[in-house]
PDB file of N, CA and C in Angstrom:
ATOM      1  N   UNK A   1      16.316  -3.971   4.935  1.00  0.00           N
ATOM      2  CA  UNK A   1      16.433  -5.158   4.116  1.00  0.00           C
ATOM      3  C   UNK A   1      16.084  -4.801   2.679  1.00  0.00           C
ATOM      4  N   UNK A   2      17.032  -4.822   1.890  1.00  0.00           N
ATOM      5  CA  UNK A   2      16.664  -4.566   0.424  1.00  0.00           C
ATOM      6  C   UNK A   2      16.200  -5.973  -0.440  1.00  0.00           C
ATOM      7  N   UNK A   3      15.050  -5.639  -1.282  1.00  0.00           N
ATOM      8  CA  UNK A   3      14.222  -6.475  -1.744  1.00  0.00           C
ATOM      9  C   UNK A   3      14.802  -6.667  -2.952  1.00  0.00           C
ATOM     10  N   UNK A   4      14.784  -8.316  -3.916  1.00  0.00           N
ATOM     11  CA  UNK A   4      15.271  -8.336  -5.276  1.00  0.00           C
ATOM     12  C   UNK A   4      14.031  -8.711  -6.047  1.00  0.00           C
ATOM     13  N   UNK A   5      14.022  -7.711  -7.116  1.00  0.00           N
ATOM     14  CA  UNK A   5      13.199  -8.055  -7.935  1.00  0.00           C
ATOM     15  C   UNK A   5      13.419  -9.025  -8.664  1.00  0.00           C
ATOM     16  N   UNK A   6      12.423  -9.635  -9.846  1.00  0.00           N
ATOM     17  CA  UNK A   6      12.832 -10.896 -10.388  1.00  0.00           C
ATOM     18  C   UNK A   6      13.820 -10.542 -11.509  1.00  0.00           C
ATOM     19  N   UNK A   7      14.274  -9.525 -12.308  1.00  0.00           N
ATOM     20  CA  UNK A   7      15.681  -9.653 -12.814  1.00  0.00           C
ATOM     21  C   UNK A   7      17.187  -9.885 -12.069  1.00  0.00           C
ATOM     22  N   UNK A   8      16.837  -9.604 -10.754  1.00  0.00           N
ATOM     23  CA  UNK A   8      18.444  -9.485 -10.034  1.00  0.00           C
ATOM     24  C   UNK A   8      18.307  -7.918  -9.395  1.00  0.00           C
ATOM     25  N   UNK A   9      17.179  -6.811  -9.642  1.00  0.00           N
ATOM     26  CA  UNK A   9      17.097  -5.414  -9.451  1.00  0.00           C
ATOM     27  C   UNK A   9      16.995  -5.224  -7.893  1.00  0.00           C
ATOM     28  N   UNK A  10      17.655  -4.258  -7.034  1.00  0.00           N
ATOM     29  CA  UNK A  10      17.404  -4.014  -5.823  1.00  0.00           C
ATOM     30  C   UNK A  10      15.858  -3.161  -6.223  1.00  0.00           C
ATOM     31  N   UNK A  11      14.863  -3.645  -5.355  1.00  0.00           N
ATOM     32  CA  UNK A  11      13.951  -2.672  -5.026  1.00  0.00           C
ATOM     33  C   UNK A  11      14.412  -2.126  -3.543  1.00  0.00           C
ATOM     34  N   UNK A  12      13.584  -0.790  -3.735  1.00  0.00           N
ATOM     35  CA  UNK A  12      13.793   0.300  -2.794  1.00  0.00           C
ATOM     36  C   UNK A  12      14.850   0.268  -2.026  1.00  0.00           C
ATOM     37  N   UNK A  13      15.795   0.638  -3.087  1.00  0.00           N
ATOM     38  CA  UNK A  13      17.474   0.899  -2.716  1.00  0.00           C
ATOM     39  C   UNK A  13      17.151   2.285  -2.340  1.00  0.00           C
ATOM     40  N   UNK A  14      18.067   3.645  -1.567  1.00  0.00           N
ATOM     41  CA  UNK A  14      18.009   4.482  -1.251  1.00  0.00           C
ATOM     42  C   UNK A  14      18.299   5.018  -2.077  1.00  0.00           C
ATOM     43  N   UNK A  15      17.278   6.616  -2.602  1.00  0.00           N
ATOM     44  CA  UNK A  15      18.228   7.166  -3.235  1.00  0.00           C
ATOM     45  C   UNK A  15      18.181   8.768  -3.231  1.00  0.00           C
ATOM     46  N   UNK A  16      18.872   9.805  -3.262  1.00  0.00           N
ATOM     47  CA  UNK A  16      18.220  11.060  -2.557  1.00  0.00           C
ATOM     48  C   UNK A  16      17.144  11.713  -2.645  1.00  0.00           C
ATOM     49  N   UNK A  17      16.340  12.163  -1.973  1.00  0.00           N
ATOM     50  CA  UNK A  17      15.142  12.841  -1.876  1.00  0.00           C
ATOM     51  C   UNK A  17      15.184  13.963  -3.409  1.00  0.00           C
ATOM     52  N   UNK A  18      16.516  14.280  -3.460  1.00  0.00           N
ATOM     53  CA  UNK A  18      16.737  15.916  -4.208  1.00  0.00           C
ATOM     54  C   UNK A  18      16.722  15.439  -5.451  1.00  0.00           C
ATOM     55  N   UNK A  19      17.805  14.825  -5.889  1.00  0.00           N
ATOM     56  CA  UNK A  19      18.414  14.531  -7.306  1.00  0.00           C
ATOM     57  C   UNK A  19      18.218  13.191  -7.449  1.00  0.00           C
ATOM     58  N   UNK A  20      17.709  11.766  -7.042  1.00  0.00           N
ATOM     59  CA  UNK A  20      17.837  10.330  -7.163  1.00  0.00           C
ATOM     60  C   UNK A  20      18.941   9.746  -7.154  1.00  0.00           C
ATOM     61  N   UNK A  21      20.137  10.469  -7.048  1.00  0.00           N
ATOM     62  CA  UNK A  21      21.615   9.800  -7.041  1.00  0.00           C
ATOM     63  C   UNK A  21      21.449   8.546  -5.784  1.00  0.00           C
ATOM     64  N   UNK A  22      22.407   7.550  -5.455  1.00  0.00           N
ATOM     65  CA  UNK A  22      22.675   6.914  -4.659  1.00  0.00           C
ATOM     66  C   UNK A  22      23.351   7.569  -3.601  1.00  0.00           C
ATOM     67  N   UNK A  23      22.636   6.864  -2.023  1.00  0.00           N
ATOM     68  CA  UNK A  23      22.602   7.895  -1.073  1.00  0.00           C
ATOM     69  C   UNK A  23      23.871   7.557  -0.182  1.00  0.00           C
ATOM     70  N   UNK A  24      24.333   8.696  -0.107  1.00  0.00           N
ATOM     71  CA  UNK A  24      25.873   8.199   0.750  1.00  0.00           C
ATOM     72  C   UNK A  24      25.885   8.442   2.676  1.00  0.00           C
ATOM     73  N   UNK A  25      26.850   7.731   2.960  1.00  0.00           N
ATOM     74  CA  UNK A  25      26.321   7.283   4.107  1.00  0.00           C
ATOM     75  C   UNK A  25      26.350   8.416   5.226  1.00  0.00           C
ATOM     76  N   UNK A  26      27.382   8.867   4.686  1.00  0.00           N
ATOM     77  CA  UNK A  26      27.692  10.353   5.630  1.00  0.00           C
ATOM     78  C   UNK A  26      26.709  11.588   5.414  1.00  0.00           C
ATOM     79  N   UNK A  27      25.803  11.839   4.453  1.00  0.00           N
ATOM     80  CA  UNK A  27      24.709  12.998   4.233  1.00  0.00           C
ATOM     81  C   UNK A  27      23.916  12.092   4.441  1.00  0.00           C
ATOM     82  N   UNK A  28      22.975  10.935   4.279  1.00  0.00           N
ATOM     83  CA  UNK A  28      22.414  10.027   5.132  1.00  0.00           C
ATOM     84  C   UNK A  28      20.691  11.127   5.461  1.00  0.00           C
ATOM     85  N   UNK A  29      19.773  10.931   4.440  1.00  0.00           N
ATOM     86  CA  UNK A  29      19.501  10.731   3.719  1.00  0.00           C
ATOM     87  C   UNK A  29      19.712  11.366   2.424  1.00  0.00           C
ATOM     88  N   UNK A  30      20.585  12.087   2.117  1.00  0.00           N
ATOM     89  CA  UNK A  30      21.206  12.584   1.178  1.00  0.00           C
ATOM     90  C   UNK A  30      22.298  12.439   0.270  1.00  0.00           C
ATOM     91  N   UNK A  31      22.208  12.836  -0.978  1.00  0.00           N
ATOM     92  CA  UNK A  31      23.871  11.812  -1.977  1.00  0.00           C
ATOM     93  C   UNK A  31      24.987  13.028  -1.286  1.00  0.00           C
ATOM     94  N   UNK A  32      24.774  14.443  -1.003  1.00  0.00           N
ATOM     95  CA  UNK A  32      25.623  15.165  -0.753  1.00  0.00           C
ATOM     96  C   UNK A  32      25.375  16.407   0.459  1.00  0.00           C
ATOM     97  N   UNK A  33      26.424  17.441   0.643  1.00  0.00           N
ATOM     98  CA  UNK A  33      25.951  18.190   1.875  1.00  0.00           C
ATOM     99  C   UNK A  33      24.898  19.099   1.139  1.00  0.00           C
ATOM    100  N   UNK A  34      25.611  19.689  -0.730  1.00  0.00           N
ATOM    101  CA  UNK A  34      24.569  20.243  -1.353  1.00  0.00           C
ATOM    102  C   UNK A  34      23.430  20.222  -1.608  1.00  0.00           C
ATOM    103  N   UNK A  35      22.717  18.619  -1.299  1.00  0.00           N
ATOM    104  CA  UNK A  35      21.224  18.134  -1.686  1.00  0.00           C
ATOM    105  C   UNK A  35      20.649  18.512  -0.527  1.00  0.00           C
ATOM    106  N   UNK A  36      21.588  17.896   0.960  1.00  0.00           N
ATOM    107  CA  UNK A  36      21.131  18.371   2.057  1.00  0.00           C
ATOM    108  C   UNK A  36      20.718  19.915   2.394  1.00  0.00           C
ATOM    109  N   UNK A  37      21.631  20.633   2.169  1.00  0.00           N
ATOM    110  CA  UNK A  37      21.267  22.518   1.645  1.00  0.00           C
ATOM    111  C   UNK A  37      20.117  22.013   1.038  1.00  0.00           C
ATOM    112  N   UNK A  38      19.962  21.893   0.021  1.00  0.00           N
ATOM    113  CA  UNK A  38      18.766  22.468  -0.658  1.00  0.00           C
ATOM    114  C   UNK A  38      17.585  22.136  -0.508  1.00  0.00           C
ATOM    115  N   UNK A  39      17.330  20.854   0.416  1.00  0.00           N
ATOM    116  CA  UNK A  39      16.585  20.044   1.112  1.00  0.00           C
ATOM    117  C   UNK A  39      15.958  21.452   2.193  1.00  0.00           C
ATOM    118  N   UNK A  40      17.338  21.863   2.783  1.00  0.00           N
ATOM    119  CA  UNK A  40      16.674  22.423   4.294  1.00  0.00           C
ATOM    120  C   UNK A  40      16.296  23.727   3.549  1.00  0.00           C
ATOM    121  N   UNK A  41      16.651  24.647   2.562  1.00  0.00           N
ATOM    122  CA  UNK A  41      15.928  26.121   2.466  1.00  0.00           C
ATOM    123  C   UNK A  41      14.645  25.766   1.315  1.00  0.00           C
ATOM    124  N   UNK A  42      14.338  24.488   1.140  1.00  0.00           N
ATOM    125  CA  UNK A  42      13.027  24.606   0.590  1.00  0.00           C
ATOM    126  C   UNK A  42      12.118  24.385   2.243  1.00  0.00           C
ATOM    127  N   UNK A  43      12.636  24.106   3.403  1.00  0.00           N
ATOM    128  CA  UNK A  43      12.087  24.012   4.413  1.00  0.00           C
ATOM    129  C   UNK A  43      11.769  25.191   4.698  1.00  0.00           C
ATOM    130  N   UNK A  44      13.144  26.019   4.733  1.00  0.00           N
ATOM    131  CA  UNK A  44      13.154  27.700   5.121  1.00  0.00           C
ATOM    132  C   UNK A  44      12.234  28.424   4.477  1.00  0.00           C
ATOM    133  N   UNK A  45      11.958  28.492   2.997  1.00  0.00           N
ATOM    134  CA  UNK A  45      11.490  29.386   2.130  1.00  0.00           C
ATOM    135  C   UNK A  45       9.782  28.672   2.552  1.00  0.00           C
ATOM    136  N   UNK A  46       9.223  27.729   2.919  1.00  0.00           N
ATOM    137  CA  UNK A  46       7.603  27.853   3.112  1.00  0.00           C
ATOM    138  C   UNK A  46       7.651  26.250   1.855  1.00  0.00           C
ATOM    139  N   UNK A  47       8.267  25.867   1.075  1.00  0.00           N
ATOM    140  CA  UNK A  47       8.100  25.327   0.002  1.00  0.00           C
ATOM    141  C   UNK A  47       7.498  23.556   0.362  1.00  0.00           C
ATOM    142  N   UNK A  48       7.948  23.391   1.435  1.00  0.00           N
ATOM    143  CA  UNK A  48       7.432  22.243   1.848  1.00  0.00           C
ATOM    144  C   UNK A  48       6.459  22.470   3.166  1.00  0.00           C
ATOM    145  N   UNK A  49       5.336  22.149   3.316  1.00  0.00           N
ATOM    146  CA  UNK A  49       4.445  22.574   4.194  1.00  0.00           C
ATOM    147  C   UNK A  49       3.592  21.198   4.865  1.00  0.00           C
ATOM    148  N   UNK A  50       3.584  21.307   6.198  1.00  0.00           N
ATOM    149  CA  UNK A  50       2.715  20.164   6.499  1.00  0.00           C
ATOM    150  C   UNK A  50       1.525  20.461   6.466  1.00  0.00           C
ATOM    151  N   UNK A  51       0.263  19.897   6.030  1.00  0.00           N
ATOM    152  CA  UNK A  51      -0.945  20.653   5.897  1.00  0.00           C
ATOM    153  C   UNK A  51      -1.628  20.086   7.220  1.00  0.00           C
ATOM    154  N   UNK A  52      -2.583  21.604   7.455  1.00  0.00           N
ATOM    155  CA  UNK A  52      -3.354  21.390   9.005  1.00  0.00           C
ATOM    156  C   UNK A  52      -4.796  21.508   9.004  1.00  0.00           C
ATOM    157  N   UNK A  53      -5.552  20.995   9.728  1.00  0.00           N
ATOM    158  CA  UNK A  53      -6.805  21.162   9.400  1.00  0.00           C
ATOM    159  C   UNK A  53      -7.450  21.853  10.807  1.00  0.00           C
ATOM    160  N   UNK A  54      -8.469  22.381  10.840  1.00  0.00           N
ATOM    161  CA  UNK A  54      -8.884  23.614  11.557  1.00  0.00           C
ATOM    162  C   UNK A  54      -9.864  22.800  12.408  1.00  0.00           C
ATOM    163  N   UNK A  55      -9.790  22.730  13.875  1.00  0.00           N
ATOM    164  CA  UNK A  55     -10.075  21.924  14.621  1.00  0.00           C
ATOM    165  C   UNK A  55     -11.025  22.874  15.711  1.00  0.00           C
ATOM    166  N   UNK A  56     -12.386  22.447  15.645  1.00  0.00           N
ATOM    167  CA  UNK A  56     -13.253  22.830  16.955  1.00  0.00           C
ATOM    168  C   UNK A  56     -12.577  23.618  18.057  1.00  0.00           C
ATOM    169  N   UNK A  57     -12.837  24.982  18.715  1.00  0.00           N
ATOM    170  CA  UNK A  57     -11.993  25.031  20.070  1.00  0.00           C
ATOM    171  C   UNK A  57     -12.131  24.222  21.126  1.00  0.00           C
ATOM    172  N   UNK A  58     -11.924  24.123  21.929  1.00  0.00           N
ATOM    173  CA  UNK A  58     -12.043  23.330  23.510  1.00  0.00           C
ATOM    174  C   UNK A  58     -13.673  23.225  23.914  1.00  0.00           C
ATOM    175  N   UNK A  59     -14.439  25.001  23.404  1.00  0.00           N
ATOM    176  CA  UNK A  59     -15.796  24.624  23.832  1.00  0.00           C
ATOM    177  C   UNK A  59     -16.510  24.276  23.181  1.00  0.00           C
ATOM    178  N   UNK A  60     -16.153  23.636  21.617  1.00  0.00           N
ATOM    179  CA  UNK A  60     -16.864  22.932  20.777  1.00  0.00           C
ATOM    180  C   UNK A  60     -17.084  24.356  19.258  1.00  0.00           C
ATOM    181  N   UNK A  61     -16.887  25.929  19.658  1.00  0.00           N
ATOM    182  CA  UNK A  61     -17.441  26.541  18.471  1.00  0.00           C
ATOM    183  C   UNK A  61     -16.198  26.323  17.535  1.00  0.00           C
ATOM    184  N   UNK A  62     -15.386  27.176  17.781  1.00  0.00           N
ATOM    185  CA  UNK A  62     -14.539  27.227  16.814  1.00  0.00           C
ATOM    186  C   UNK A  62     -15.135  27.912  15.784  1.00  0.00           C
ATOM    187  N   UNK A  63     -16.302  28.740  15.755  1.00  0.00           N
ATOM    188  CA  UNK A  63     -16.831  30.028  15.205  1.00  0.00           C
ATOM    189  C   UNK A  63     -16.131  30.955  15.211  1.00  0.00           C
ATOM    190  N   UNK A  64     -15.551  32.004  13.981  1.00  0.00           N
ATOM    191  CA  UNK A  64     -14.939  33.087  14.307  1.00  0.00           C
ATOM    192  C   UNK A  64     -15.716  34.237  13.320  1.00  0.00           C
ATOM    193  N   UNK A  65     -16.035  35.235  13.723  1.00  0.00           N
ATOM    194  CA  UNK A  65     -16.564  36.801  13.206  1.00  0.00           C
ATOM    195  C   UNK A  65     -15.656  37.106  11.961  1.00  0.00           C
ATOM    196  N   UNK A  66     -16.655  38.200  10.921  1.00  0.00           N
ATOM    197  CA  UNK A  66     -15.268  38.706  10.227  1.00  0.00           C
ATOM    198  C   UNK A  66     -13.944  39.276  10.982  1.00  0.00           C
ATOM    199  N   UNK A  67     -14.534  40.275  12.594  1.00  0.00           N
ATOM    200  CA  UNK A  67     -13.919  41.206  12.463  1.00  0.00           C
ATOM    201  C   UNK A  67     -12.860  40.632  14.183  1.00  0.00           C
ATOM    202  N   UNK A  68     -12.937  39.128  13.900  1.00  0.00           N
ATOM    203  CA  UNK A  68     -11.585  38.683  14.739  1.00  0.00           C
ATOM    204  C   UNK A  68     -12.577  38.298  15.799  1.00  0.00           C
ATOM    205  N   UNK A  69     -13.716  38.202  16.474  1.00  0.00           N
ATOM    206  CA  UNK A  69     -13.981  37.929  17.915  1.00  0.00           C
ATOM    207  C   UNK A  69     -15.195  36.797  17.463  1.00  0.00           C
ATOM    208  N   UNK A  70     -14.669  35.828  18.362  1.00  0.00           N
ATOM    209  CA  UNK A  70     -15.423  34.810  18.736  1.00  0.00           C
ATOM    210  C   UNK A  70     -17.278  34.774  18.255  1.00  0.00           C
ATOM    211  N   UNK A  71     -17.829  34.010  17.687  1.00  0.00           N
ATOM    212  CA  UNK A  71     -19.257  34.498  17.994  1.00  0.00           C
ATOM    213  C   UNK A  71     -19.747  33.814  19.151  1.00  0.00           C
ATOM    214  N   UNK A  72     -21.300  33.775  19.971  1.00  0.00           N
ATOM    215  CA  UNK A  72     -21.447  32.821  20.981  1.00  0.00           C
ATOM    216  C   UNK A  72     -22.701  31.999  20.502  1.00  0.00           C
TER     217      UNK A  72
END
């Protein structure tokens, strides 16, 4: 459902992630197949990253040594 602002303005009309063009229906979320490319090798190259956070092991340490082994 697109929202009107008080001039007559669509708020949060779609528009591409890449370039802001208006998003066409067939690249979907994208204006083109090119935005779509360039979308997916910033995926490939590391450039977009989900960030993770470092979680306790199972037995609660989640302690690790310099030299790679567990401490107890």
């Amino acid at each position: 459902m697109q929202v009107m602002s008080e001039n007559g303005d669509r708020l949060g009309a779609a528009a591409c992630p890449v370039c802001c063009k208006p998003v066409a229906e067939k690249f979907r979320p994208f204006c083109s197949r090119r935005c779509a490319d360039v979308d997916l090798n910033r995926w490939l190259r590391g450039v977009y990253a989900v960030p993770v956070t470092e979680e306790a092991d199972e037995d609660g340490t989640g302690q690790h040594s310099t030299d790679g082994e567990q401490e107890q």
